[in-house]
C-alpha atoms as a PDB file:
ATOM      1  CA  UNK A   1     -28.653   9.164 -65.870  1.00  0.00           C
ATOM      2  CA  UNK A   2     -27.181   6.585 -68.406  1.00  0.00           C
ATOM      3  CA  UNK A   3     -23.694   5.028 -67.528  1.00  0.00           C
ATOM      4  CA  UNK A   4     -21.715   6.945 -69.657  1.00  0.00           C
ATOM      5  CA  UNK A   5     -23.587  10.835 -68.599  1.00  0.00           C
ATOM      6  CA  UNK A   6     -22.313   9.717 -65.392  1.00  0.00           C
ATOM      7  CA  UNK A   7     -18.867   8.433 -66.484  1.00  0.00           C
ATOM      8  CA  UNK A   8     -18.437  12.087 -68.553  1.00  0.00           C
ATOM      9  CA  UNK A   9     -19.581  14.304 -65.698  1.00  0.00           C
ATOM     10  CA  UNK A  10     -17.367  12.308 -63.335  1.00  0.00           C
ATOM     11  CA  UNK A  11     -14.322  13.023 -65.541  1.00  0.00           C
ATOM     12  CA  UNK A  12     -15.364  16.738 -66.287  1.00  0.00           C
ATOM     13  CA  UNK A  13     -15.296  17.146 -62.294  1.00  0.00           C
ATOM     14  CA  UNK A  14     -12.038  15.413 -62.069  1.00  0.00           C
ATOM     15  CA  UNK A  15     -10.634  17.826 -64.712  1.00  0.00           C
ATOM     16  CA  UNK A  16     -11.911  20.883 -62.813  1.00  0.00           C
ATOM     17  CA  UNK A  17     -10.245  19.462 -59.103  1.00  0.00           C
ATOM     18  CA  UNK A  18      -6.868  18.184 -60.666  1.00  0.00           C
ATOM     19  CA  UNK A  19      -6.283  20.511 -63.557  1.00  0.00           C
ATOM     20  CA  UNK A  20      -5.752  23.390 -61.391  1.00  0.00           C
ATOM     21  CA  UNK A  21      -3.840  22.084 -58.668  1.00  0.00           C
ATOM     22  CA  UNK A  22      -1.108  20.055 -61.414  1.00  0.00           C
ATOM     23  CA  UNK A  23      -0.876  23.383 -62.958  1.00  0.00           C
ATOM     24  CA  UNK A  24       0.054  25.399 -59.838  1.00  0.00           C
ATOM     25  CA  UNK A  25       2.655  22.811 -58.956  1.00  0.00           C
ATOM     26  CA  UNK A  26       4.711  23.158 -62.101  1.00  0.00           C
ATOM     27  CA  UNK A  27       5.397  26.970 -60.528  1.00  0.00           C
ATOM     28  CA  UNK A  28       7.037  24.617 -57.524  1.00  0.00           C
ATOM     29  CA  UNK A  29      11.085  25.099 -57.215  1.00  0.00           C
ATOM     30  CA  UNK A  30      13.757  27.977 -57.420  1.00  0.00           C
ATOM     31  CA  UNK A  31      13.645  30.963 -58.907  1.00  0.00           C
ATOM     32  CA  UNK A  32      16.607  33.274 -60.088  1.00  0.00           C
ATOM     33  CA  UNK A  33      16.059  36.616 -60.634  1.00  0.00           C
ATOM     34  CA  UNK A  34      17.895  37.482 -63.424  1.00  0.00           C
ATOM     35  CA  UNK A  35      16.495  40.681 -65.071  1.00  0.00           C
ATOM     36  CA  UNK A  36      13.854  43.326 -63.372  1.00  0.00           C
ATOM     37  CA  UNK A  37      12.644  46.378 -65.397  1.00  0.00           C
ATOM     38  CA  UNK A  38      11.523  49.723 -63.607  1.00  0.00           C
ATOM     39  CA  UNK A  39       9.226  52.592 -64.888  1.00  0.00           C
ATOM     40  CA  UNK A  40      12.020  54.796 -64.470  1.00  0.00           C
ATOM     41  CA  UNK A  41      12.306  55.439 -67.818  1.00  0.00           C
ATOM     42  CA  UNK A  42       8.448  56.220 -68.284  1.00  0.00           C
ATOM     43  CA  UNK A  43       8.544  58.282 -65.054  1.00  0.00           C
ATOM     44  CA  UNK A  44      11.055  60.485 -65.837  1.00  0.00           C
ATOM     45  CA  UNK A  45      10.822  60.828 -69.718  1.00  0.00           C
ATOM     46  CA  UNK A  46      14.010  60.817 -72.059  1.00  0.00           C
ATOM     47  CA  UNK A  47      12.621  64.172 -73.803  1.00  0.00           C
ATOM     48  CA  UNK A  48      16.677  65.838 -73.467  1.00  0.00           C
ATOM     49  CA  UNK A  49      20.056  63.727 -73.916  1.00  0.00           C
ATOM     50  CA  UNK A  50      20.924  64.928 -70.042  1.00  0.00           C
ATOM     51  CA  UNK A  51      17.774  63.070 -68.969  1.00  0.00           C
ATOM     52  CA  UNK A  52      18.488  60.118 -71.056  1.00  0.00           C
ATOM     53  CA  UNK A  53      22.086  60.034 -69.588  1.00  0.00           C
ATOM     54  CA  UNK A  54      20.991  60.528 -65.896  1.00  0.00           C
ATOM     55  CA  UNK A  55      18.891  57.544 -66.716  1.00  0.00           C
ATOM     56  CA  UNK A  56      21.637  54.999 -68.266  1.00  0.00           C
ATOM     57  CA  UNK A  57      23.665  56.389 -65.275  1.00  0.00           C
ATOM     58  CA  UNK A  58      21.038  55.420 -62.731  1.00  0.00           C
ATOM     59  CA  UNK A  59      20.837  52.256 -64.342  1.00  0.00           C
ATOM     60  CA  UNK A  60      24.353  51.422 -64.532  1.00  0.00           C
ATOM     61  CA  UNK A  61      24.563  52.439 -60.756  1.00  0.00           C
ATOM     62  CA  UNK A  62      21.872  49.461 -59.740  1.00  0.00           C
ATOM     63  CA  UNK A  63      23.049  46.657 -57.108  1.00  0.00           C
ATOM     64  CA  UNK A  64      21.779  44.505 -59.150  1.00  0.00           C
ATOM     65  CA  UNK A  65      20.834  42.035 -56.165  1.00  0.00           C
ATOM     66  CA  UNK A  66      21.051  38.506 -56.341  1.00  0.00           C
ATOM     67  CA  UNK A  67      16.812  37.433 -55.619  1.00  0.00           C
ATOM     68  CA  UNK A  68      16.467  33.911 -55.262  1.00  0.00           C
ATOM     69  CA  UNK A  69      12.546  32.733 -54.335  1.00  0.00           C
ATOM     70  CA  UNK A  70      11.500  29.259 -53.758  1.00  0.00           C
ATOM     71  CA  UNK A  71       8.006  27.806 -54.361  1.00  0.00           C
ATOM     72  CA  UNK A  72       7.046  25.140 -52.138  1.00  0.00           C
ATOM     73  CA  UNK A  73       4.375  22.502 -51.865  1.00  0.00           C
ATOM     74  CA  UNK A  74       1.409  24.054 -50.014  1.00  0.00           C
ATOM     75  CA  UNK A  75       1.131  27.311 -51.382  1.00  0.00           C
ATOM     76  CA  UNK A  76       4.372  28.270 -49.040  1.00  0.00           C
ATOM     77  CA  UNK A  77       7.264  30.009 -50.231  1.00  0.00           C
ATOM     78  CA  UNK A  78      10.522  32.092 -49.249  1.00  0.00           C
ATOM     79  CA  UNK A  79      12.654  34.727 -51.022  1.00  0.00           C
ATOM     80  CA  UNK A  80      16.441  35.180 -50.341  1.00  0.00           C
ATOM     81  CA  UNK A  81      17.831  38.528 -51.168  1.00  0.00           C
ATOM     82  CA  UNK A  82      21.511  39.129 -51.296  1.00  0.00           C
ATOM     83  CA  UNK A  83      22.352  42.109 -49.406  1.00  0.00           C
ATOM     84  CA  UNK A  84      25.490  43.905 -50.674  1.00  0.00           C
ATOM     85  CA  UNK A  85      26.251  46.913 -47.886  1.00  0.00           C
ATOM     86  CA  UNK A  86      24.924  44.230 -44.737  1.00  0.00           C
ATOM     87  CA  UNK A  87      26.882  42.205 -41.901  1.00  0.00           C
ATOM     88  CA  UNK A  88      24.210  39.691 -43.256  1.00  0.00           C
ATOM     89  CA  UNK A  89      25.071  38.307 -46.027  1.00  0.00           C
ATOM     90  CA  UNK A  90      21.700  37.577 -47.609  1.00  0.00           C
ATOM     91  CA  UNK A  91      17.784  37.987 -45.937  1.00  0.00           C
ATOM     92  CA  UNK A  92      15.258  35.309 -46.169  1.00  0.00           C
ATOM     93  CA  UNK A  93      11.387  36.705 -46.361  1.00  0.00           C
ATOM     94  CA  UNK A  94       9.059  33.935 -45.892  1.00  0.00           C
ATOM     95  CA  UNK A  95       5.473  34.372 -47.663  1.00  0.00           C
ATOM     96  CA  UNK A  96       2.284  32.115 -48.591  1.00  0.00           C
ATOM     97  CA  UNK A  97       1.140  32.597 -52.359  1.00  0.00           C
ATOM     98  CA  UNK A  98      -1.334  31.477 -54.528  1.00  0.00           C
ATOM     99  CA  UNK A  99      -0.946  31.168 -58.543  1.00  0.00           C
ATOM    100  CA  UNK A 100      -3.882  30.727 -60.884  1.00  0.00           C
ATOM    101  CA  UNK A 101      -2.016  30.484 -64.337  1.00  0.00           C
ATOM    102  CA  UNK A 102      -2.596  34.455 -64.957  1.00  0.00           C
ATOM    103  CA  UNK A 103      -1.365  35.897 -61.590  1.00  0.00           C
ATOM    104  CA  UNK A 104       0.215  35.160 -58.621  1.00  0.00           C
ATOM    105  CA  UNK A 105      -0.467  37.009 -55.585  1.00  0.00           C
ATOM    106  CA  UNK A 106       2.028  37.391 -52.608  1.00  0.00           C
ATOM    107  CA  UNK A 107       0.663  37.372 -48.957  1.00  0.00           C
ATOM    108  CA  UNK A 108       2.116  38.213 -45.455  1.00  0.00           C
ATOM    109  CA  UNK A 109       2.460  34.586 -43.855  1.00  0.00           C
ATOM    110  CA  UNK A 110       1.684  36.134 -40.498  1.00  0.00           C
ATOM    111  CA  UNK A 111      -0.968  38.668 -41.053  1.00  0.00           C
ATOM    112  CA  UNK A 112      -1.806  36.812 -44.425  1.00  0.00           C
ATOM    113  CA  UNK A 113      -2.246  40.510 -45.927  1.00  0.00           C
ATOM    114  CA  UNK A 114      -1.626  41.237 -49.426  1.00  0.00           C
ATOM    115  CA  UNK A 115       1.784  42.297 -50.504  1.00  0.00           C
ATOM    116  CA  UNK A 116       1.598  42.380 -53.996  1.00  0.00           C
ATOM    117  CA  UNK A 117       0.271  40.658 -57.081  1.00  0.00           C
ATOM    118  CA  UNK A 118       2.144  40.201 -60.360  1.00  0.00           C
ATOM    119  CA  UNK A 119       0.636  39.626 -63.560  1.00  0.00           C
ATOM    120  CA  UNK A 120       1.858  36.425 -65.678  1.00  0.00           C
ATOM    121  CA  UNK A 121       3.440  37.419 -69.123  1.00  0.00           C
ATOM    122  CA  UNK A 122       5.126  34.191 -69.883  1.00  0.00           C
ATOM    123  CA  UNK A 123       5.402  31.269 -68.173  1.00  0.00           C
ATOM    124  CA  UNK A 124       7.875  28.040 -69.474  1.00  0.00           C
ATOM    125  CA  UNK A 125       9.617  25.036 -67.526  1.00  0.00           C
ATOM    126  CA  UNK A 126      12.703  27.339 -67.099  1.00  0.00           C
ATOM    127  CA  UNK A 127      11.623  30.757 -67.106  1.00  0.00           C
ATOM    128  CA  UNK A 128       8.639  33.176 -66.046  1.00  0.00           C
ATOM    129  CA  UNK A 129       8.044  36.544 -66.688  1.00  0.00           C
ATOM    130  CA  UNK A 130       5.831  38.629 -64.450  1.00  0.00           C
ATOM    131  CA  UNK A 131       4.688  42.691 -63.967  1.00  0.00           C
ATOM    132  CA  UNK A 132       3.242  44.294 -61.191  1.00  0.00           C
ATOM    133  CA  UNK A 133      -0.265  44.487 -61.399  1.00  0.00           C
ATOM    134  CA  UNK A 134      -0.770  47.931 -60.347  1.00  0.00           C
ATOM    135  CA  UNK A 135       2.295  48.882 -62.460  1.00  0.00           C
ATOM    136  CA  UNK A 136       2.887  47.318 -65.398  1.00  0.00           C
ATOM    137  CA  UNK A 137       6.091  48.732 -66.525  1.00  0.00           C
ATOM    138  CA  UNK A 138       7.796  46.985 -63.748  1.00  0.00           C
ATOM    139  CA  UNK A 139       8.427  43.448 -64.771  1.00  0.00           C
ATOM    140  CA  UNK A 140      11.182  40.739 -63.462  1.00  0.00           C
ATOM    141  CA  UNK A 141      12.290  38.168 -65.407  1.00  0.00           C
ATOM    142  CA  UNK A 142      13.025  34.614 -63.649  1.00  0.00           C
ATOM    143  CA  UNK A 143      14.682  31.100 -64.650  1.00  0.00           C
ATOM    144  CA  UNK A 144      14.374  28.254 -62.694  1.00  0.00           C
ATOM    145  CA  UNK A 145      17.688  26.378 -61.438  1.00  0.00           C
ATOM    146  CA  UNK A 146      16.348  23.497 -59.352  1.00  0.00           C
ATOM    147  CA  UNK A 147      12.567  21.601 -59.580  1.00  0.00           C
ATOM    148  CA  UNK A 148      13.514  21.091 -55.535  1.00  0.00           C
ATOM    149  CA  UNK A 149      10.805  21.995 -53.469  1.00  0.00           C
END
């Protein structure tokens, strides 16, 4: 193999080790929740004004909890979720993930067991946009506020 064959399949293999893993670290920091969608609407089927009232109602009636989740280094993360009616004033769920620039899937960090996985939709320096993959109509909407890890 000539000099340059070599130098060109050593830099292809580069690309295919480091590409990945500096993509998956731009997903590194925290998270805001600042929007989440529900199939509610799709469920239940505004086909009469009471329905589409009840709806708006239920909606209005949300706790609209405050979900932070942090990223870290390692494929580690944790989730803090503000819990309005509690003693405790928010929860911290601690989880391993693993993003491949389409989906990110959640696991257990005990059992390592699947909790979810979320489709990507759009994905920006200060926002991402996800659905569940088994239900598409639910989708949350985050923006990042810190690149900390």
């Amino acid at each position: 193999m000539s000099t340059n064959g070599m130098k060109s399949t050593f830099f292809i293999v580069l690309l295919v080790l480091v590409f990945p893993v500096s993509y998956a670290q731009s997903l590194i920091g925290t998270w805001q929740l600042v929007k989440q969608t529900t199939c509610l609407n799709d469920e239940l089927g505004a086909e009469d004004e009471e329905t589409e009232e009840l709806i708006v109602d239920m909606h209005s009636n949300s706790t609209g909890t405050n979900s932070v989740i942090r990223f870290k280094d390692h494929t580690s993360g944790e989730e803090n979720v503000r819990i309005m009616d509690s003693r405790k004033s928010t929860k911290l769920n601690s989880f391993l993930y693993k993003f491949d620039g389409n989906n990110i899937y959640f696991l257990d960090k005990k059992s390592k067991l699947l909790l979810g996985s979320y489709s990507v939709e759009n994905f920006t320096a200060d926002s991402l946009i996800v659905s569940n993959a088994s239900r598409p109509c639910e989708t949350k909407i985050f923006v990042k506020i810190s690149d900390k890890k």
